[in-house]
N, C-alpha and C. Protein backbone atom coordinates (compact mmCIF):
# COMPACT_ATOMS: atom_id res chain seq x y z
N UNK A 1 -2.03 1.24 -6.02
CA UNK A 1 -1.95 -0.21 -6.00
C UNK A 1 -1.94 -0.74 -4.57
N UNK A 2 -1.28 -0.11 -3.68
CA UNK A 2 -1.03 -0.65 -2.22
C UNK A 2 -2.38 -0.48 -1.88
N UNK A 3 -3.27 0.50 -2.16
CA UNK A 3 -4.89 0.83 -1.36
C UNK A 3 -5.28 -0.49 -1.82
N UNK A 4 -5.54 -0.62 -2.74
CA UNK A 4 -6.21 -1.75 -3.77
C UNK A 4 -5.69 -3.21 -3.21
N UNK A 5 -4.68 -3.19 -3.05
CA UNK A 5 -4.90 -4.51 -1.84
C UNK A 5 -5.16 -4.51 -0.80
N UNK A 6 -4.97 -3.47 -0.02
CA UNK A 6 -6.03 -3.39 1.25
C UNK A 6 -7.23 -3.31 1.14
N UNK A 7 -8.00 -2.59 -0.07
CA UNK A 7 -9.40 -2.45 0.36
C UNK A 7 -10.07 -3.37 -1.30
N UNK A 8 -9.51 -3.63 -2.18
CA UNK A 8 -10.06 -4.63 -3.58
C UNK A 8 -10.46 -3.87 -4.24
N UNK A 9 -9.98 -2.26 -4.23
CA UNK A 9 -10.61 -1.47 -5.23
C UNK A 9 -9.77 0.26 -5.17
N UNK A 10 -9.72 0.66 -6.46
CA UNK A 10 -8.85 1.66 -6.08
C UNK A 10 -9.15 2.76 -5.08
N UNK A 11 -8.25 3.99 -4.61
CA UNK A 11 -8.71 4.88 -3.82
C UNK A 11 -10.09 5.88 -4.54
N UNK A 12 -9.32 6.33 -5.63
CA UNK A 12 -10.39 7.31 -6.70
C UNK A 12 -10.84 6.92 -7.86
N UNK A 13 -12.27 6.60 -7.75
CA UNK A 13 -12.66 6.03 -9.29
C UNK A 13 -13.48 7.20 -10.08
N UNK A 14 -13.22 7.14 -11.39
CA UNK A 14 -14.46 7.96 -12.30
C UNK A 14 -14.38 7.36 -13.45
N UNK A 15 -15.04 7.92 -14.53
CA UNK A 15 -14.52 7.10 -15.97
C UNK A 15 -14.07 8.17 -16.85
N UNK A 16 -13.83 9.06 -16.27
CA UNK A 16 -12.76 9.70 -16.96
C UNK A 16 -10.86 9.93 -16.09
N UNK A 17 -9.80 9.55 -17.01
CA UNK A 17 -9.03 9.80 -16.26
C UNK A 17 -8.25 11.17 -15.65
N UNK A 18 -8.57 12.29 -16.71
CA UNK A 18 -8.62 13.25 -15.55
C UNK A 18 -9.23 13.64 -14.75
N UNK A 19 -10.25 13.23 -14.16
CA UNK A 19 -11.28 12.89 -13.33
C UNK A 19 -10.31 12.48 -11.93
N UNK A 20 -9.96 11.47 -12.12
CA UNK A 20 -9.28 10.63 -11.37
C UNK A 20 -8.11 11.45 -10.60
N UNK A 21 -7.45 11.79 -11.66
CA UNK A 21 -6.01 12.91 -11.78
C UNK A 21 -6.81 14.01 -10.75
N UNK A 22 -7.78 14.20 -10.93
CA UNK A 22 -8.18 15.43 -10.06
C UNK A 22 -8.41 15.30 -8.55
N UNK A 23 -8.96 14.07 -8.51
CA UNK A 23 -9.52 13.70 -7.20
C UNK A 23 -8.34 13.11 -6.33
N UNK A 24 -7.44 12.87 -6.86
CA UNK A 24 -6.17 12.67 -6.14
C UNK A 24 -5.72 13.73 -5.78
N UNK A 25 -5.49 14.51 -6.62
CA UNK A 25 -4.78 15.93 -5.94
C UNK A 25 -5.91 16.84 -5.20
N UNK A 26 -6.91 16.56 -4.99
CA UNK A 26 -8.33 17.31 -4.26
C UNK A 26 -8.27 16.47 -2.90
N UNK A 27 -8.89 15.27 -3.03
CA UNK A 27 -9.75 14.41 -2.11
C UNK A 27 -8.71 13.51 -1.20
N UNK A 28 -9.46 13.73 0.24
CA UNK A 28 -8.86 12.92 0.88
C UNK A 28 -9.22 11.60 0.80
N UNK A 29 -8.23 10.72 1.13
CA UNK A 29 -8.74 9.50 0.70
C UNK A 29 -9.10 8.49 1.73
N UNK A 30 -10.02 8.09 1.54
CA UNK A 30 -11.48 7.57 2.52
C UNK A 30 -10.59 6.01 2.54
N UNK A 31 -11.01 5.35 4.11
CA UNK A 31 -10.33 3.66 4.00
C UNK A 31 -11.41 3.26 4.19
N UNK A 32 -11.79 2.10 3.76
CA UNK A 32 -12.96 1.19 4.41
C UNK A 32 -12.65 0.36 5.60
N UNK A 33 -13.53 0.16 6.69
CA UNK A 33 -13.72 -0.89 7.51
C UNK A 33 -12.17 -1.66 7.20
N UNK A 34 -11.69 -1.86 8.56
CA UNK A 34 -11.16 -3.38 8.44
C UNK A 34 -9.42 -2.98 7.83
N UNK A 35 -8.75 -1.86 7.46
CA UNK A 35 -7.98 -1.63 7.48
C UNK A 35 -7.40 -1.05 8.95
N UNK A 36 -6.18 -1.83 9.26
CA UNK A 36 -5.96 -0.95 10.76
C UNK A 36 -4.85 -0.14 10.55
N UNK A 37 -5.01 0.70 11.48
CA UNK A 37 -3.83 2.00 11.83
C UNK A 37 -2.74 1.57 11.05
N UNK A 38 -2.02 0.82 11.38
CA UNK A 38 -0.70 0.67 10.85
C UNK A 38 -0.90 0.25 9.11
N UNK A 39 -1.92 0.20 8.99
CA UNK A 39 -2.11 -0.10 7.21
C UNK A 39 -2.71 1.22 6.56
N UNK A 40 -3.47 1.94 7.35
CA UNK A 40 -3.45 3.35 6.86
C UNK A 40 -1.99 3.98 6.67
N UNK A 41 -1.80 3.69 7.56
CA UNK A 41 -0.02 4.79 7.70
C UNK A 41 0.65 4.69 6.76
N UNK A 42 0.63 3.02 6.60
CA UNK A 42 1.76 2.73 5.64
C UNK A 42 0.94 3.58 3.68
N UNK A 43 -0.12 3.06 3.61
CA UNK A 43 -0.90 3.58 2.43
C UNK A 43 -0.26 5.42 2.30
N UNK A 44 -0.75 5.94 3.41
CA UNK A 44 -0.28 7.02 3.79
C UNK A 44 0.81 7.75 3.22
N UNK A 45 1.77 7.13 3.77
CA UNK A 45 3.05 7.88 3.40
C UNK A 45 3.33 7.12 2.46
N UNK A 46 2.64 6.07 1.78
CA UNK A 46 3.22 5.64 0.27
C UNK A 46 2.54 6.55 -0.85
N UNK A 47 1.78 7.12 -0.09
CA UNK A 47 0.56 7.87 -1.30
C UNK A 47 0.81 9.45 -1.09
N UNK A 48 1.72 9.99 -0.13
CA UNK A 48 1.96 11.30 0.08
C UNK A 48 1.62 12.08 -0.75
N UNK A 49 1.38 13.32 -1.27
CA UNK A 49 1.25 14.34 -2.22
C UNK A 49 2.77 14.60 -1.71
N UNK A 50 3.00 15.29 -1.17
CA UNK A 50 4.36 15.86 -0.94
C UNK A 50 5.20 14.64 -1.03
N UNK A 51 6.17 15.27 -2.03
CA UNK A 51 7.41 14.04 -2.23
C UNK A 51 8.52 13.99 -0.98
N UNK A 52 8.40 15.40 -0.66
CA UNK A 52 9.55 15.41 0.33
C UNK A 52 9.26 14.50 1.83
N UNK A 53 7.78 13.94 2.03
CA UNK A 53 7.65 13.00 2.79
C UNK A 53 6.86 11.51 2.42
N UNK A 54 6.90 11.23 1.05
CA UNK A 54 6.70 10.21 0.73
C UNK A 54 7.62 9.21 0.74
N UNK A 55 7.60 7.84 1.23
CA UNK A 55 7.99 6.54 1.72
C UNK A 55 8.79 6.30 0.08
N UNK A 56 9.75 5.93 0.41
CA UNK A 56 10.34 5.49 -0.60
C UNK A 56 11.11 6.48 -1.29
N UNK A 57 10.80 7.24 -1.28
CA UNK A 57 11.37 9.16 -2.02
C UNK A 57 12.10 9.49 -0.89
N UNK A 58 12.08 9.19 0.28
CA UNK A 58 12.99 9.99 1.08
C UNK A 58 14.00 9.72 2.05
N UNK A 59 15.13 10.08 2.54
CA UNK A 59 16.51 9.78 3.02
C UNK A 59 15.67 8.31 3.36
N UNK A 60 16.58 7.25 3.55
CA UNK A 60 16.02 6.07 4.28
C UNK A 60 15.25 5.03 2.94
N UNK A 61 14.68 5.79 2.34
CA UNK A 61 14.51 5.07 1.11
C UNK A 61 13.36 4.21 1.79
N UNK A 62 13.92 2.70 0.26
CA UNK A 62 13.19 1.63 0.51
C UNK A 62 13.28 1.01 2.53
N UNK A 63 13.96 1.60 2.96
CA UNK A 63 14.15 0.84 3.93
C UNK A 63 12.83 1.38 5.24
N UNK A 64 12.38 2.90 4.82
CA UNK A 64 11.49 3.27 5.67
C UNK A 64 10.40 2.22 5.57
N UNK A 65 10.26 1.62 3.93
CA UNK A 65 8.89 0.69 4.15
C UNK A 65 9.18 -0.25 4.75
N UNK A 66 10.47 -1.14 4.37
CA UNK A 66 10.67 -2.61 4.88
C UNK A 66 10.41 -2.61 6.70
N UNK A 67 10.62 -1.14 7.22
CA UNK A 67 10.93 -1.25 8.40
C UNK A 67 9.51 -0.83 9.33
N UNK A 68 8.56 -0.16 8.46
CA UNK A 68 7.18 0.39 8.96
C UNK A 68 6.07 -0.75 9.46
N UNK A 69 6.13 -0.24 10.95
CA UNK A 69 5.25 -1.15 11.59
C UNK A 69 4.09 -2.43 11.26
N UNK A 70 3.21 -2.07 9.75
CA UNK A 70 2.73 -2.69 9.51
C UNK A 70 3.40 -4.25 9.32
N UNK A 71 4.42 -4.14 8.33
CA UNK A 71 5.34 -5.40 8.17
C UNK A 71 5.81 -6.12 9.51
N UNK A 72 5.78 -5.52 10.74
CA UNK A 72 6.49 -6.16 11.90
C UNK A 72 6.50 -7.49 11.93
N UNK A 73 7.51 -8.54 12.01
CA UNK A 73 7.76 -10.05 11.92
C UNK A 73 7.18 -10.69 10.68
N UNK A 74 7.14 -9.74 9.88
CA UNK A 74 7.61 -10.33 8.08
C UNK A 74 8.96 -10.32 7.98
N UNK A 75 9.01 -11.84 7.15
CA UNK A 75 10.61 -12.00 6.63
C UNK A 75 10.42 -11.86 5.30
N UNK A 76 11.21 -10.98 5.25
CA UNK A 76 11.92 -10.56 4.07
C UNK A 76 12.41 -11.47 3.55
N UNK A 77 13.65 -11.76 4.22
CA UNK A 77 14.71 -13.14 3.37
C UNK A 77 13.49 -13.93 2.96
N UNK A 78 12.75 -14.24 3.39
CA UNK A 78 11.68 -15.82 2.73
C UNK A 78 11.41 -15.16 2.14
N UNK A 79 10.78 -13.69 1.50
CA UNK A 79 10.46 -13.46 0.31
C UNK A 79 11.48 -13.37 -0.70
N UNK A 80 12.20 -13.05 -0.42
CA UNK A 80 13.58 -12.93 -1.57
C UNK A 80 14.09 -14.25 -1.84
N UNK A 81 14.44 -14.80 -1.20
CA UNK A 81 14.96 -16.17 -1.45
C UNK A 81 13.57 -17.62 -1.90
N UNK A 82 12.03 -16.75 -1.96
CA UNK A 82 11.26 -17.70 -2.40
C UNK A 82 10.99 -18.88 -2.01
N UNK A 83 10.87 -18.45 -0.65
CA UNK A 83 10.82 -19.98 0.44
C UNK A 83 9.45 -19.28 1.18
N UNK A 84 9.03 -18.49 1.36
CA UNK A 84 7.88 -18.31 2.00
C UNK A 84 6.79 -18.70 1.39
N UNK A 85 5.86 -19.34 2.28
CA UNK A 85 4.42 -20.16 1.96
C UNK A 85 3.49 -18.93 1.60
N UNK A 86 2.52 -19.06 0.95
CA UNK A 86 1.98 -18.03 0.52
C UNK A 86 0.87 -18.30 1.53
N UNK A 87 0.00 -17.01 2.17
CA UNK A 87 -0.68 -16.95 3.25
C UNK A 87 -2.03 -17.62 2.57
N UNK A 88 -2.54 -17.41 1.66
CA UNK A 88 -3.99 -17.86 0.80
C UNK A 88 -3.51 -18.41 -0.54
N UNK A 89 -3.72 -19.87 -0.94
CA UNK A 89 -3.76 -20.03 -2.09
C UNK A 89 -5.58 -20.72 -2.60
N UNK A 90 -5.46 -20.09 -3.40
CA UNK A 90 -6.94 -20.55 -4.38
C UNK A 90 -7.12 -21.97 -4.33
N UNK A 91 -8.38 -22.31 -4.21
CA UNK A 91 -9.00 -23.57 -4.42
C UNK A 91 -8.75 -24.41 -5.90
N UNK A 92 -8.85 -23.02 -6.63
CA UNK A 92 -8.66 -23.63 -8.03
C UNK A 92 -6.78 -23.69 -8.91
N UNK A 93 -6.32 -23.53 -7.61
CA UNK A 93 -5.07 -24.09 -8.02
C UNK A 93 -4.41 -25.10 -7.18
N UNK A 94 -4.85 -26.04 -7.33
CA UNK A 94 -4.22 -27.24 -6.37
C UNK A 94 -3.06 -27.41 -7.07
C-alpha cells in the first residue's frame, strides 16, 4: 500500500495471486522515476522480508516511522487532532 502511493500502482502485479506471493518473496522491487531516497527507504524498511528489520516490527516500533526522514517537518498533531489542510483536494469536490 505505501509503494502504491508513491508510485499509483502496486510493487508486484500478475493475475494470479500466487503469482504475486511469489514475486514478493523472489523480486526485487523496482521504484519508478520521481520517488526520492528518503521515500525508497522508508518503502524499504516498511516492506522488509526480514521481520527482524522491518519498520514497525521492531524495538522503536511505530515511532521508527513517525521519526524517518522522509516525514521531516510533518505534524503529526495536525493529523491527529484533524486540523491539517489536505495538500490536494479534487476539483470535483468543492
Amino acid at each position: 500500500m505505501v509503494y502504491e502511493m508513491f508510485a499509483g500502482h502496486p510493487p508486484f502485479m500478475a493475475h494470479d495471486v500466487m503469482d504475486i506471493f511469489k514475486k514478493t518473496k523472489e523480486e526485487t522491487m523496482k521504484f519508478p522515476r520521481g520517488i526520492d531516497d528518503n521515500g525508497k527507504s522508508l518503502i524499504k524498511k516498511l516492506c522488509s522480508h526480514d521481520l527482524t528489520k522491518r519498520y514497525g516490527n521492531i524495538k522503536g516500533g511505530v515511532d521508527k516511522i513517525y521519526n524517518h526522514k522522509w516525514f521531516k517537518g510533518f505534524d503529526w498533531n495536525a493529523l491527529k487532532n484533524q486540523t491539517m489542510k489536505a495538500p490536494h483536494k479534487p476539483s470535483d469536490l468543492k
